[in-house]
PDB file of N, CA and C in Angstrom:
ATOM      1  N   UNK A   1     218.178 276.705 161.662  1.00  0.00           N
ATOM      2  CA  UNK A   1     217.230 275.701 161.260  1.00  0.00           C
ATOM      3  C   UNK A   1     216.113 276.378 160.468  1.00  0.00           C
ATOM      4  N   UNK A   2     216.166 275.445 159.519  1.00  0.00           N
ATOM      5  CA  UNK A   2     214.616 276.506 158.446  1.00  0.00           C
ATOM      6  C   UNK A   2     213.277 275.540 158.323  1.00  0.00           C
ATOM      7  N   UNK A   3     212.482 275.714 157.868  1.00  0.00           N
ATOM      8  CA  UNK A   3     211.782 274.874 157.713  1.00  0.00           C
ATOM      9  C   UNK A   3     211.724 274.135 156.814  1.00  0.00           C
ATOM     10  N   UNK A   4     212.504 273.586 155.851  1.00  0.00           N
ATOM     11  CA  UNK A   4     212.957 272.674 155.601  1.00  0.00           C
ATOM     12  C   UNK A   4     213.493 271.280 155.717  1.00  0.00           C
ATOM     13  N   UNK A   5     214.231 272.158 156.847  1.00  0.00           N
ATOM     14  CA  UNK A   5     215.429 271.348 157.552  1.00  0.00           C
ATOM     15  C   UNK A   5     215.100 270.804 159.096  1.00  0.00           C
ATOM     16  N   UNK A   6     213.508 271.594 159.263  1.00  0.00           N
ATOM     17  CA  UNK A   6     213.449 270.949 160.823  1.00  0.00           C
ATOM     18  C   UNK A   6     213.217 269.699 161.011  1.00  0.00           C
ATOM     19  N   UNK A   7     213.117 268.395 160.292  1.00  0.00           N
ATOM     20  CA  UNK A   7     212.701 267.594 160.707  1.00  0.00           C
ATOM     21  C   UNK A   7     214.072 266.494 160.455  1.00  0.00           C
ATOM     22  N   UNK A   8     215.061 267.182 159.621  1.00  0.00           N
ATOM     23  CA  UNK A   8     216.144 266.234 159.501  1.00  0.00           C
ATOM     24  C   UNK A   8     216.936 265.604 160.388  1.00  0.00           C
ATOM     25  N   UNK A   9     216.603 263.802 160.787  1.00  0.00           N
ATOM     26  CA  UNK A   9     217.196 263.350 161.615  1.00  0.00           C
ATOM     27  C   UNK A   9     216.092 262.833 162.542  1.00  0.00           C
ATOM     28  N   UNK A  10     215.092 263.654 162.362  1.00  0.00           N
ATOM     29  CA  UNK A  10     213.905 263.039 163.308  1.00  0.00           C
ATOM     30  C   UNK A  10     213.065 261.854 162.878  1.00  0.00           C
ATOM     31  N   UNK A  11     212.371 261.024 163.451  1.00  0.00           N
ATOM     32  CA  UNK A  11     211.743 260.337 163.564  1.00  0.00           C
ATOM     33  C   UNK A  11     210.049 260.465 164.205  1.00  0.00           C
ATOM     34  N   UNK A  12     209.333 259.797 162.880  1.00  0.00           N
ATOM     35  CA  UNK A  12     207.915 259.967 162.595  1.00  0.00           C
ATOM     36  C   UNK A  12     206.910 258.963 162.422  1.00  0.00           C
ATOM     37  N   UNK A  13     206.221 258.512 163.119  1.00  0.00           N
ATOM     38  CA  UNK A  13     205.041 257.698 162.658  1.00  0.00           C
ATOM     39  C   UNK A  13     203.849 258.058 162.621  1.00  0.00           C
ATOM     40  N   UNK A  14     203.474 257.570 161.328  1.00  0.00           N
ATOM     41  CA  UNK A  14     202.123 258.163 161.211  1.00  0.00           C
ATOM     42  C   UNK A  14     201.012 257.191 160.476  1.00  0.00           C
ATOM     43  N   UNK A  15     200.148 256.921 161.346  1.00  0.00           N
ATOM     44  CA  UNK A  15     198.994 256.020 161.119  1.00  0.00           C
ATOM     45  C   UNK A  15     197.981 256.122 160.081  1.00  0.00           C
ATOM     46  N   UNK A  16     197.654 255.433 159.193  1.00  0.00           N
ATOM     47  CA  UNK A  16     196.448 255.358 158.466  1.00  0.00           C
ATOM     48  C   UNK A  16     197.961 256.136 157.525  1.00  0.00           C
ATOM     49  N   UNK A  17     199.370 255.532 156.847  1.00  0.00           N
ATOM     50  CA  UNK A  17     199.967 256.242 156.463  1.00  0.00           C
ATOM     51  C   UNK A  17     199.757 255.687 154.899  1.00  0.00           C
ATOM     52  N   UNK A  18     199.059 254.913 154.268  1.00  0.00           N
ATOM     53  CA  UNK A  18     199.518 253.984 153.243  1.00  0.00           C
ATOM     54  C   UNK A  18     198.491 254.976 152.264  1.00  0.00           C
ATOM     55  N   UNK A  19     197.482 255.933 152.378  1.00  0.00           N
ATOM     56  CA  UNK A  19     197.062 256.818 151.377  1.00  0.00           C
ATOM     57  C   UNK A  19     196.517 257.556 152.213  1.00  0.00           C
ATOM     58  N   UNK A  20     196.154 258.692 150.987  1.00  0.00           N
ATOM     59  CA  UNK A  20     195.169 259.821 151.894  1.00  0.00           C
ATOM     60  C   UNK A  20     196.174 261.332 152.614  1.00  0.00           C
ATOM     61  N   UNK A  21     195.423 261.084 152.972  1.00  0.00           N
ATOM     62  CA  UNK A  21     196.036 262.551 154.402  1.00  0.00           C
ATOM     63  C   UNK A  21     197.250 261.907 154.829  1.00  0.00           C
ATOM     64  N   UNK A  22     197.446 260.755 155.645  1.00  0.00           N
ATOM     65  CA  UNK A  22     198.173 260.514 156.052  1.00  0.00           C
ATOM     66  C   UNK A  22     199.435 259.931 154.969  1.00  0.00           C
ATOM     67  N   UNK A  23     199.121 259.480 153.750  1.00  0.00           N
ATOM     68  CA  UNK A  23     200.534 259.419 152.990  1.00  0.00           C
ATOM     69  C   UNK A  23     201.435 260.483 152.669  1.00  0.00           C
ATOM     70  N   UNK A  24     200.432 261.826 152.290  1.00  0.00           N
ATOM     71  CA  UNK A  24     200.760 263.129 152.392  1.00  0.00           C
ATOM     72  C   UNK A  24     201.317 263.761 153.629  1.00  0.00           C
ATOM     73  N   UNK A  25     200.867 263.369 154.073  1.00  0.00           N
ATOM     74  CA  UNK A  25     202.056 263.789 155.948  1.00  0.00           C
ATOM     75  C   UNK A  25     203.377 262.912 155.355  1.00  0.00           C
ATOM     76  N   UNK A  26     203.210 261.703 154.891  1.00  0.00           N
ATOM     77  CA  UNK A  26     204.544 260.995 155.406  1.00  0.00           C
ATOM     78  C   UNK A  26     205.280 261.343 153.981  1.00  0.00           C
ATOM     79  N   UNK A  27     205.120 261.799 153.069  1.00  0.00           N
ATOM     80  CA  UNK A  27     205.877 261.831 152.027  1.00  0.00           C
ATOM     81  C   UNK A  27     206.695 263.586 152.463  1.00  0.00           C
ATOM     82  N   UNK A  28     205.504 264.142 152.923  1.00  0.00           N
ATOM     83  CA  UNK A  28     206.328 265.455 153.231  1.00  0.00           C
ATOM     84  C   UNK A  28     206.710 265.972 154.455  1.00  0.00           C
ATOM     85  N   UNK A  29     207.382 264.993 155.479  1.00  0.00           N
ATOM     86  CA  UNK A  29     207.874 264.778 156.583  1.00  0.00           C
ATOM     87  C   UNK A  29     209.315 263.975 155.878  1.00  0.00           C
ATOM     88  N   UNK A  30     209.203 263.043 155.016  1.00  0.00           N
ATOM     89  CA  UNK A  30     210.206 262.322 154.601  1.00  0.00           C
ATOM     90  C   UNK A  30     211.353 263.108 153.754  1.00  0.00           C
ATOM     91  N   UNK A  31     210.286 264.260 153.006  1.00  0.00           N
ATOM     92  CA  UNK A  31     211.094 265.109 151.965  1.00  0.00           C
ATOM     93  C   UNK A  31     211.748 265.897 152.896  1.00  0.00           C
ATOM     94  N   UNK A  32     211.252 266.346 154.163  1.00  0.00           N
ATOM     95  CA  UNK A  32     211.934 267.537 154.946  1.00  0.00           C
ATOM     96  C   UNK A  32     213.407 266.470 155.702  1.00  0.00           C
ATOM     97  N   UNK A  33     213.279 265.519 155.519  1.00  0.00           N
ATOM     98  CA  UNK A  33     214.438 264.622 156.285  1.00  0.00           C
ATOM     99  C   UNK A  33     214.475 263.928 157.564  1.00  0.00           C
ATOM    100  N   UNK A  34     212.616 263.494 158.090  1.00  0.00           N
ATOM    101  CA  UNK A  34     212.608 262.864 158.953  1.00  0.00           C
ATOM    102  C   UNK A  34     212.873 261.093 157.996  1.00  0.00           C
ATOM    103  N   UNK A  35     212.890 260.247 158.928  1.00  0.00           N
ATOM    104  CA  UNK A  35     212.371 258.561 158.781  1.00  0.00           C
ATOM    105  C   UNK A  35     210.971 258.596 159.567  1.00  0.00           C
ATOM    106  N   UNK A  36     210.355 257.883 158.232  1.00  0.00           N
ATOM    107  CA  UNK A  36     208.855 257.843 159.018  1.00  0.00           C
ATOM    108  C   UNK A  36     208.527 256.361 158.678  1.00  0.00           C
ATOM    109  N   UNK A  37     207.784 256.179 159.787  1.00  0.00           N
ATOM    110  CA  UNK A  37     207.033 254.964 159.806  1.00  0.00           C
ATOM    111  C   UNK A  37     205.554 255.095 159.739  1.00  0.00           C
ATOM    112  N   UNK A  38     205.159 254.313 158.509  1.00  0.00           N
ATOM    113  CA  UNK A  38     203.721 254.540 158.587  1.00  0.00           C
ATOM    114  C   UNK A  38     203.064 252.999 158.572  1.00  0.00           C
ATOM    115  N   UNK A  39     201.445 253.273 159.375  1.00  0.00           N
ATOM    116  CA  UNK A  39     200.884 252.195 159.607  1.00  0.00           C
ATOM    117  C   UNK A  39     199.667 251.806 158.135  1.00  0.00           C
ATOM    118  N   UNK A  40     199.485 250.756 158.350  1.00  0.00           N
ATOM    119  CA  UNK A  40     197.543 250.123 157.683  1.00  0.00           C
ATOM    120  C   UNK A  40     198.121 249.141 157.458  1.00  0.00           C
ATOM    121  N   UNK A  41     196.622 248.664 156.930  1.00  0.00           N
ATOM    122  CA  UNK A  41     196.417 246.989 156.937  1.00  0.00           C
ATOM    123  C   UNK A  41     196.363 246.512 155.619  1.00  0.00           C
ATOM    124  N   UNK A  42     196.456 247.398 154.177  1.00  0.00           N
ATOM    125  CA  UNK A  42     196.749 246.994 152.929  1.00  0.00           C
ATOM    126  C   UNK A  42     198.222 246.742 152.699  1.00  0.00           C
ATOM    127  N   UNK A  43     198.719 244.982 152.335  1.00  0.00           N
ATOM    128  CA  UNK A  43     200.003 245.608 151.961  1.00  0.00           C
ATOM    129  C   UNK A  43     200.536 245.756 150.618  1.00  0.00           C
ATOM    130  N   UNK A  44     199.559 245.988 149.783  1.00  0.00           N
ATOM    131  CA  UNK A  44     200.341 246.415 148.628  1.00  0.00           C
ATOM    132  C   UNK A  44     199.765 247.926 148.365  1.00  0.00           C
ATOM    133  N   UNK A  45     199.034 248.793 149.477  1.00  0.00           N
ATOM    134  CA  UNK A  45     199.230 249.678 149.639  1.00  0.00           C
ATOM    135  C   UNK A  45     200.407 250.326 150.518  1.00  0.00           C
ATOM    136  N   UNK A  46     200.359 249.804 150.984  1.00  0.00           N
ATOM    137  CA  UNK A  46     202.105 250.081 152.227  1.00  0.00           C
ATOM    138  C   UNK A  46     203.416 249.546 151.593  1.00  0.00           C
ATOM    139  N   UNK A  47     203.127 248.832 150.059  1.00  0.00           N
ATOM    140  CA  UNK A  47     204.255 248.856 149.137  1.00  0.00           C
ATOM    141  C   UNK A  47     204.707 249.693 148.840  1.00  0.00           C
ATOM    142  N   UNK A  48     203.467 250.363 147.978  1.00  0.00           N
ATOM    143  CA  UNK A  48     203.494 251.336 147.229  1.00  0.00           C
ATOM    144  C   UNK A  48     203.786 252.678 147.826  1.00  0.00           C
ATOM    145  N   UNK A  49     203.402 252.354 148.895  1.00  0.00           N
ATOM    146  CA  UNK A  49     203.632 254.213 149.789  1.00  0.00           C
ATOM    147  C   UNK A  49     204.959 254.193 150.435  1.00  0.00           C
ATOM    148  N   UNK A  50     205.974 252.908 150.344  1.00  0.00           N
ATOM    149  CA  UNK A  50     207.190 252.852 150.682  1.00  0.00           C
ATOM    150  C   UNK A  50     208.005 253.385 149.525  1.00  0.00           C
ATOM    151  N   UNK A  51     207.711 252.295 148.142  1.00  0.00           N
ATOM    152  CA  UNK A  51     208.595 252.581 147.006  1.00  0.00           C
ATOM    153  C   UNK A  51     208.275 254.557 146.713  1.00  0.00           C
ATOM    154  N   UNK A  52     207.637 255.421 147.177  1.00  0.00           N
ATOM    155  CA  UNK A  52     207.449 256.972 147.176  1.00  0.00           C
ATOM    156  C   UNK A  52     208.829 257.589 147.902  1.00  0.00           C
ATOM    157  N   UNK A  53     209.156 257.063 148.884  1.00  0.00           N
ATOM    158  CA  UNK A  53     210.464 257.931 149.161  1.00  0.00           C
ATOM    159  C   UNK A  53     211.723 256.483 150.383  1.00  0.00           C
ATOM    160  N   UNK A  54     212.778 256.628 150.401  1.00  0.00           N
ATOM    161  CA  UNK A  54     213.536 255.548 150.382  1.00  0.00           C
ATOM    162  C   UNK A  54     213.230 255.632 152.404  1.00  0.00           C
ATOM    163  N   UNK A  55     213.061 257.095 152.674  1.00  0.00           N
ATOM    164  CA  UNK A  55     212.742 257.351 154.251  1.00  0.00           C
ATOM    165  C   UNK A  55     211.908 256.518 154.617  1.00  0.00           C
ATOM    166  N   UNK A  56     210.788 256.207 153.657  1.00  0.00           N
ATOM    167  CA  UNK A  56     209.341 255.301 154.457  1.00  0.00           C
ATOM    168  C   UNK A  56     209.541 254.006 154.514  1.00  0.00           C
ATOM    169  N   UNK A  57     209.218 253.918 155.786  1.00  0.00           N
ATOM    170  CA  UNK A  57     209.357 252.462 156.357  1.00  0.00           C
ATOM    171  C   UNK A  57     207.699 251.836 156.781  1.00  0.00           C
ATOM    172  N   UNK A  58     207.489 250.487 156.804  1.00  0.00           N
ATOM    173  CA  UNK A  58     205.745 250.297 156.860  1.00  0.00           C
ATOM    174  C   UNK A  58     205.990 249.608 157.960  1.00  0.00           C
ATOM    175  N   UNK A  59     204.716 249.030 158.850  1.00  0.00           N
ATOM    176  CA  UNK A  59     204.445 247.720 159.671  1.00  0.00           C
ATOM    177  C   UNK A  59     202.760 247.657 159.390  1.00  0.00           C
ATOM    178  N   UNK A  60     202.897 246.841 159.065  1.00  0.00           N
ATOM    179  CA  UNK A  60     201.344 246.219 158.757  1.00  0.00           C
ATOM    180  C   UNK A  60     200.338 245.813 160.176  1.00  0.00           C
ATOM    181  N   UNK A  61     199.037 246.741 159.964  1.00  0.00           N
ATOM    182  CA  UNK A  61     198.778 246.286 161.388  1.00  0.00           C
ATOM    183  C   UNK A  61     197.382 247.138 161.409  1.00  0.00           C
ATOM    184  N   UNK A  62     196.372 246.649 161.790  1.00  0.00           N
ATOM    185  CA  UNK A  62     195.299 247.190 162.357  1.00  0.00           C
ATOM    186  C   UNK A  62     195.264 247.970 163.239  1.00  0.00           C
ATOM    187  N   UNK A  63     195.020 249.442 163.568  1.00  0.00           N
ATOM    188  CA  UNK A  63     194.824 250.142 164.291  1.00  0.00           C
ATOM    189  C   UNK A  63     193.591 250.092 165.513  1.00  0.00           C
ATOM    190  N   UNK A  64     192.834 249.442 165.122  1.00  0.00           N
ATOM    191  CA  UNK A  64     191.371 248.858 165.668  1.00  0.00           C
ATOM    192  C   UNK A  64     192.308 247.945 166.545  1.00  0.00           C
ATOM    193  N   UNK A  65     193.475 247.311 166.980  1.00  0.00           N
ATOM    194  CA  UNK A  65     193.242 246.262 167.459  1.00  0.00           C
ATOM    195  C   UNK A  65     194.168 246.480 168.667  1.00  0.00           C
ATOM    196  N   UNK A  66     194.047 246.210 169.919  1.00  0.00           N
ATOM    197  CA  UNK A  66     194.285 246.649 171.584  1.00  0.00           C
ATOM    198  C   UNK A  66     195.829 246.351 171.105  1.00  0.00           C
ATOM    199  N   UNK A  67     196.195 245.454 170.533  1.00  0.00           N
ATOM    200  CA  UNK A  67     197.933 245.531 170.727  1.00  0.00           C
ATOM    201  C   UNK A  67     198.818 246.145 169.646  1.00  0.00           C
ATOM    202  N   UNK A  68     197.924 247.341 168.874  1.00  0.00           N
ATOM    203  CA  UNK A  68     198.688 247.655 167.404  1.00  0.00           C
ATOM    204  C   UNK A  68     199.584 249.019 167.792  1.00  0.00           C
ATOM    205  N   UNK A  69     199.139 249.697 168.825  1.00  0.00           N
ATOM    206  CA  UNK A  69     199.866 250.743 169.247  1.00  0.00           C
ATOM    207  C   UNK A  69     201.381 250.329 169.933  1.00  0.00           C
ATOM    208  N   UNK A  70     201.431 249.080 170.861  1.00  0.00           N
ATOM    209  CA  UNK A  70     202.938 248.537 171.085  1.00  0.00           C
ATOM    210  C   UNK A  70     203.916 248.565 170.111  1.00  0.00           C
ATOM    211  N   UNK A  71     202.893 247.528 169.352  1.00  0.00           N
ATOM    212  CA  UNK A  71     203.978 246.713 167.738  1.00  0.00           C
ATOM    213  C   UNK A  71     204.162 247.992 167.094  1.00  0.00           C
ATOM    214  N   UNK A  72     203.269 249.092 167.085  1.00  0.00           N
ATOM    215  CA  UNK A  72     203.889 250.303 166.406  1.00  0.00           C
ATOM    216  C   UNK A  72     204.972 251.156 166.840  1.00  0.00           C
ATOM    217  N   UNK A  73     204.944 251.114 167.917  1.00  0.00           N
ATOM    218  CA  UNK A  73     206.184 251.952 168.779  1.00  0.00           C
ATOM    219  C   UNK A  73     207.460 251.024 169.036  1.00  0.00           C
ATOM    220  N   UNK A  74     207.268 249.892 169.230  1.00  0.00           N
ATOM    221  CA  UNK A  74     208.419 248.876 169.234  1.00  0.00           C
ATOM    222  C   UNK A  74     209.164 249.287 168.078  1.00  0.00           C
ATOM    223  N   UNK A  75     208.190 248.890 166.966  1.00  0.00           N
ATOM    224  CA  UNK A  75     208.820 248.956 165.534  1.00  0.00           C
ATOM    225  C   UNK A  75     209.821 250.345 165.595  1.00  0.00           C
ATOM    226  N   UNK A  76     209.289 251.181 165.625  1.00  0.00           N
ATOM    227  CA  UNK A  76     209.985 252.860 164.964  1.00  0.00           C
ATOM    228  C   UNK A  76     210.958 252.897 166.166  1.00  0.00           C
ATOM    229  N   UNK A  77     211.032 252.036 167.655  1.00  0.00           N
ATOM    230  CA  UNK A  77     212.073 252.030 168.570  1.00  0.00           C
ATOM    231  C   UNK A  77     213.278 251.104 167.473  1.00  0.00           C
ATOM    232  N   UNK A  78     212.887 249.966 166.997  1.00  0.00           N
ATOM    233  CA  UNK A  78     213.505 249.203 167.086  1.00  0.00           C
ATOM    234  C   UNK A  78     214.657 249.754 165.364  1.00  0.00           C
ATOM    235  N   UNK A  79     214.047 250.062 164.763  1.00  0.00           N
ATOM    236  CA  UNK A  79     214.646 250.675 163.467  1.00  0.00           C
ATOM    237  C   UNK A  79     215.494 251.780 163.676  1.00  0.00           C
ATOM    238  N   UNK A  80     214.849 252.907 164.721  1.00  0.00           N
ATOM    239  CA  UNK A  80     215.506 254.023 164.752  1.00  0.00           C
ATOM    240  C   UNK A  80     216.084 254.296 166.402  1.00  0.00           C
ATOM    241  N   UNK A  81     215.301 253.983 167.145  1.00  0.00           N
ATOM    242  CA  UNK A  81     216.139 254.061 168.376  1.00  0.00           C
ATOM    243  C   UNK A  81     215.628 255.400 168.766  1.00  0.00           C
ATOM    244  N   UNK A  82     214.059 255.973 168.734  1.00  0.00           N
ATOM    245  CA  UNK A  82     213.862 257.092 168.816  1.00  0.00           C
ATOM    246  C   UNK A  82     212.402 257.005 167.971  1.00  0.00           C
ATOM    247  N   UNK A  83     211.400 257.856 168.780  1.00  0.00           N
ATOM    248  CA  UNK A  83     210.466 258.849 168.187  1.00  0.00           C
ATOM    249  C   UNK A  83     210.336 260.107 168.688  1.00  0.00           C
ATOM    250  N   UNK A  84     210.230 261.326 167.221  1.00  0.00           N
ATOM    251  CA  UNK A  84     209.874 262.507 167.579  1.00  0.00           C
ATOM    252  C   UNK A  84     208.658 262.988 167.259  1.00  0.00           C
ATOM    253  N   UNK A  85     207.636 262.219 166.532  1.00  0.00           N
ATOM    254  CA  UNK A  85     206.511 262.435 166.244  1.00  0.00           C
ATOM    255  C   UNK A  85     205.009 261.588 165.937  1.00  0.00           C
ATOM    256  N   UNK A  86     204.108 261.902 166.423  1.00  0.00           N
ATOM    257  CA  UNK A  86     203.534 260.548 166.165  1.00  0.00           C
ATOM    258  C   UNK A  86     202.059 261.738 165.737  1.00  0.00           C
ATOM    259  N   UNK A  87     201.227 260.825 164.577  1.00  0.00           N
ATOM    260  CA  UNK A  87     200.585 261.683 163.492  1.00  0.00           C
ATOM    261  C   UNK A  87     199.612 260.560 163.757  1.00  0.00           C
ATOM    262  N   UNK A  88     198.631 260.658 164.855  1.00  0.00           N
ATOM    263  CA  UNK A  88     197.135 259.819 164.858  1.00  0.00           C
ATOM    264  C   UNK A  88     196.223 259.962 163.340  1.00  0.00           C
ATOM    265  N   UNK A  89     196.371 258.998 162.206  1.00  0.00           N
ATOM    266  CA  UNK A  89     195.349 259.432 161.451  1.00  0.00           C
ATOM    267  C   UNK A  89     194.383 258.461 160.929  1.00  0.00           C
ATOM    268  N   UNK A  90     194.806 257.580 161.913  1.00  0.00           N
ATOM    269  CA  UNK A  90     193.871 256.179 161.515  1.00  0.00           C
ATOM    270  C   UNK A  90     192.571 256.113 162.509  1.00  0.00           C
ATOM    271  N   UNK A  91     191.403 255.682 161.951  1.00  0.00           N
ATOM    272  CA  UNK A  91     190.134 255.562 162.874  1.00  0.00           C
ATOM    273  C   UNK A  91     190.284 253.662 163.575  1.00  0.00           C
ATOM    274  N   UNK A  92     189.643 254.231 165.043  1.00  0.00           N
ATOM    275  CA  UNK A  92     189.329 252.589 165.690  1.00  0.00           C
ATOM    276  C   UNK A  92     188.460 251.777 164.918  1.00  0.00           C
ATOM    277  N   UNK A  93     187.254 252.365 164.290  1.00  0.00           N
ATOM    278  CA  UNK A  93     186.648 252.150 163.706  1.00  0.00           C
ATOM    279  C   UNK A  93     184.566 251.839 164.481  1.00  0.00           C
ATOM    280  N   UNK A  94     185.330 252.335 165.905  1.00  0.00           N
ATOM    281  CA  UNK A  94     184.291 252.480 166.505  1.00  0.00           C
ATOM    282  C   UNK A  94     184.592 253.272 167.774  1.00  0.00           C
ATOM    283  N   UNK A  95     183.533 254.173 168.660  1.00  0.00           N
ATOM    284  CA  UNK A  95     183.559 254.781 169.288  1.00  0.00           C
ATOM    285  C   UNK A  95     184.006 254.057 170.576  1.00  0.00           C
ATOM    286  N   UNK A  96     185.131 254.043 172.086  1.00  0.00           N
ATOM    287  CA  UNK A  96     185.305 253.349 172.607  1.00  0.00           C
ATOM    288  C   UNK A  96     185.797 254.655 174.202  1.00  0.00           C
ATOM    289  N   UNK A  97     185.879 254.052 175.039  1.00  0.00           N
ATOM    290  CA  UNK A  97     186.254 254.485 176.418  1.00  0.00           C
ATOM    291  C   UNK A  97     187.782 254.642 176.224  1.00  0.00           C
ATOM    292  N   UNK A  98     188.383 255.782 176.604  1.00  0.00           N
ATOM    293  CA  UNK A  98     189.741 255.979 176.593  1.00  0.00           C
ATOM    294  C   UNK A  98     190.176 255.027 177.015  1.00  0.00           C
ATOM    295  N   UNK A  99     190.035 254.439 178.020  1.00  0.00           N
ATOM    296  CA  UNK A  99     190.981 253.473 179.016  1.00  0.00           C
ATOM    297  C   UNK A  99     191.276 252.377 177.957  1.00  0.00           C
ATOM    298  N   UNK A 100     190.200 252.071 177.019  1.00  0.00           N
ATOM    299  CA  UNK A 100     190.540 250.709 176.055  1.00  0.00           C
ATOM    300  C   UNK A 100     191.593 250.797 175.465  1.00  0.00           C
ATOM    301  N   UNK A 101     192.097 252.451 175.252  1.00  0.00           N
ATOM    302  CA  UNK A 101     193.268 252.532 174.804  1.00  0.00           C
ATOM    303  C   UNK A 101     194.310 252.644 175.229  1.00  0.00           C
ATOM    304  N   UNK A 102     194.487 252.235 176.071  1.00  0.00           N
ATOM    305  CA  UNK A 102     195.735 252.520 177.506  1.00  0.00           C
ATOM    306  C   UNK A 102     197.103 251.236 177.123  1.00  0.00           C
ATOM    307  N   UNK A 103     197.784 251.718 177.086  1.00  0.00           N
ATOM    308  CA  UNK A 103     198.615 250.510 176.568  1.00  0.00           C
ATOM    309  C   UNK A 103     200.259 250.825 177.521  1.00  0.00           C
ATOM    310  N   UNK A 104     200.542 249.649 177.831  1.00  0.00           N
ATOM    311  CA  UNK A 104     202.256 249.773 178.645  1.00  0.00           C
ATOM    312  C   UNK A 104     203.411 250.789 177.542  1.00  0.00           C
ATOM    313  N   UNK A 105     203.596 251.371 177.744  1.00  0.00           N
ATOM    314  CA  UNK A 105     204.951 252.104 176.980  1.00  0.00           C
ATOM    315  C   UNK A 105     206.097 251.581 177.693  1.00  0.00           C
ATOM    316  N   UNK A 106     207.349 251.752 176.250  1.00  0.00           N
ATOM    317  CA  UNK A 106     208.209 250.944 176.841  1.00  0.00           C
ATOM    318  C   UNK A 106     209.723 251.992 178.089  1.00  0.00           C
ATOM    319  N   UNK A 107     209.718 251.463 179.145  1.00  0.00           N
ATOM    320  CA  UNK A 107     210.677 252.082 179.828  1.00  0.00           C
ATOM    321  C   UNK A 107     211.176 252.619 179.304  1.00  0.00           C
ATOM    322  N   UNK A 108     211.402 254.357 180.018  1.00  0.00           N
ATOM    323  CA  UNK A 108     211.878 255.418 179.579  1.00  0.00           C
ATOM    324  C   UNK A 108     210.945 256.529 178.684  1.00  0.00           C
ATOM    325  N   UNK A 109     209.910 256.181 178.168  1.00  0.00           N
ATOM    326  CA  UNK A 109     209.686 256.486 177.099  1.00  0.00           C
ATOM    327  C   UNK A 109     207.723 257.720 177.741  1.00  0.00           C
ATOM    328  N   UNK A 110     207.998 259.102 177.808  1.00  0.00           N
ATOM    329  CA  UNK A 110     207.541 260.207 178.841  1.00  0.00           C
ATOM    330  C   UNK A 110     205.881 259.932 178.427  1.00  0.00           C
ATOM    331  N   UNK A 111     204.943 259.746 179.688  1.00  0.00           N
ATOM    332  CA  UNK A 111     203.462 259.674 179.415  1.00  0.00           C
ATOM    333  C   UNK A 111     203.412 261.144 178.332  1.00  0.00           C
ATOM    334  N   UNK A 112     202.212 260.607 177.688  1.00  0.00           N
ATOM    335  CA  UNK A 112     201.485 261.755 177.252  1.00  0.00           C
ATOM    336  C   UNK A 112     200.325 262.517 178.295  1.00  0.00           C
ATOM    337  N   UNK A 113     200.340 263.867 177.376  1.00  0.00           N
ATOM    338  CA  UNK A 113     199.628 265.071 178.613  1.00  0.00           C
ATOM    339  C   UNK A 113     198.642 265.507 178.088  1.00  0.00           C
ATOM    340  N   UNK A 114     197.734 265.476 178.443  1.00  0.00           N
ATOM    341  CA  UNK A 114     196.222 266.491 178.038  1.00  0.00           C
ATOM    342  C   UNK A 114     196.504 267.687 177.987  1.00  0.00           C
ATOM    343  N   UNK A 115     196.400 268.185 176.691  1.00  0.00           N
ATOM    344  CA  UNK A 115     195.887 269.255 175.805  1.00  0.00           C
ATOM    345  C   UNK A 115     195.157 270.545 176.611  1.00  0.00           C
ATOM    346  N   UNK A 116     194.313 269.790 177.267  1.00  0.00           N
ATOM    347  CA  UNK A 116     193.071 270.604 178.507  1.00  0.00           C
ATOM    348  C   UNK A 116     193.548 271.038 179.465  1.00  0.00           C
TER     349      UNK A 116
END
């Protein structure tokens, strides 16, 4: 496996994906041979950052909003049957208590672990 090739077959979502930092993650995650799913709330920016490589897939959706993290993981379940990466690059848009962000994951699918 080279680095090239590590991501071929994997599966990627990455938020705030429709410009910026985060289109640049998803165009060169897509070139290495993952499928990525990227998020925002423009959609003829999430046109345009699809028609860039045939891998990118969009869901339109506010990141600010308590149920956008489900519909995001549903989605990249429901297309690919699998995530191997997930690329936080979208802001809430305000400072908030972790717990606000606590959301059901769907059966099977391993908590995340503190870093600390």
């Amino acid at each position: 496996m080279t680095e090239n090739d590590v991501w071929q077959g994997k599966v990627a979502i990455v938020t705030g994906g429709s410009a910026g930092i985060g289109l640049a993650t998803a165009r060169a995650l897509a070139q290495r041979g993952a499928q990525v799913l990227i998020t925002g709330r423009d959609p003829g920016k999430l046109r345009k950052a699809a028609e860039q490589h045939d891998a990118i897939a969009t869901v339109q959706v506010d990141s600010a909003s308590v149920d956008s993290g489900q519909e995001i993981v549903q989605t990249a379940l429901t297309l690919w049957d699998r995530i191997d990466l997930i690329v936080n690059n979208s802001g809430a848009g305000r400072p908030m208590p972790m717990e606000a962000y606590m959301i059901s994951l769907p059966r099977g699918f391993p908590p995340a672990r503190s870093a600390a």
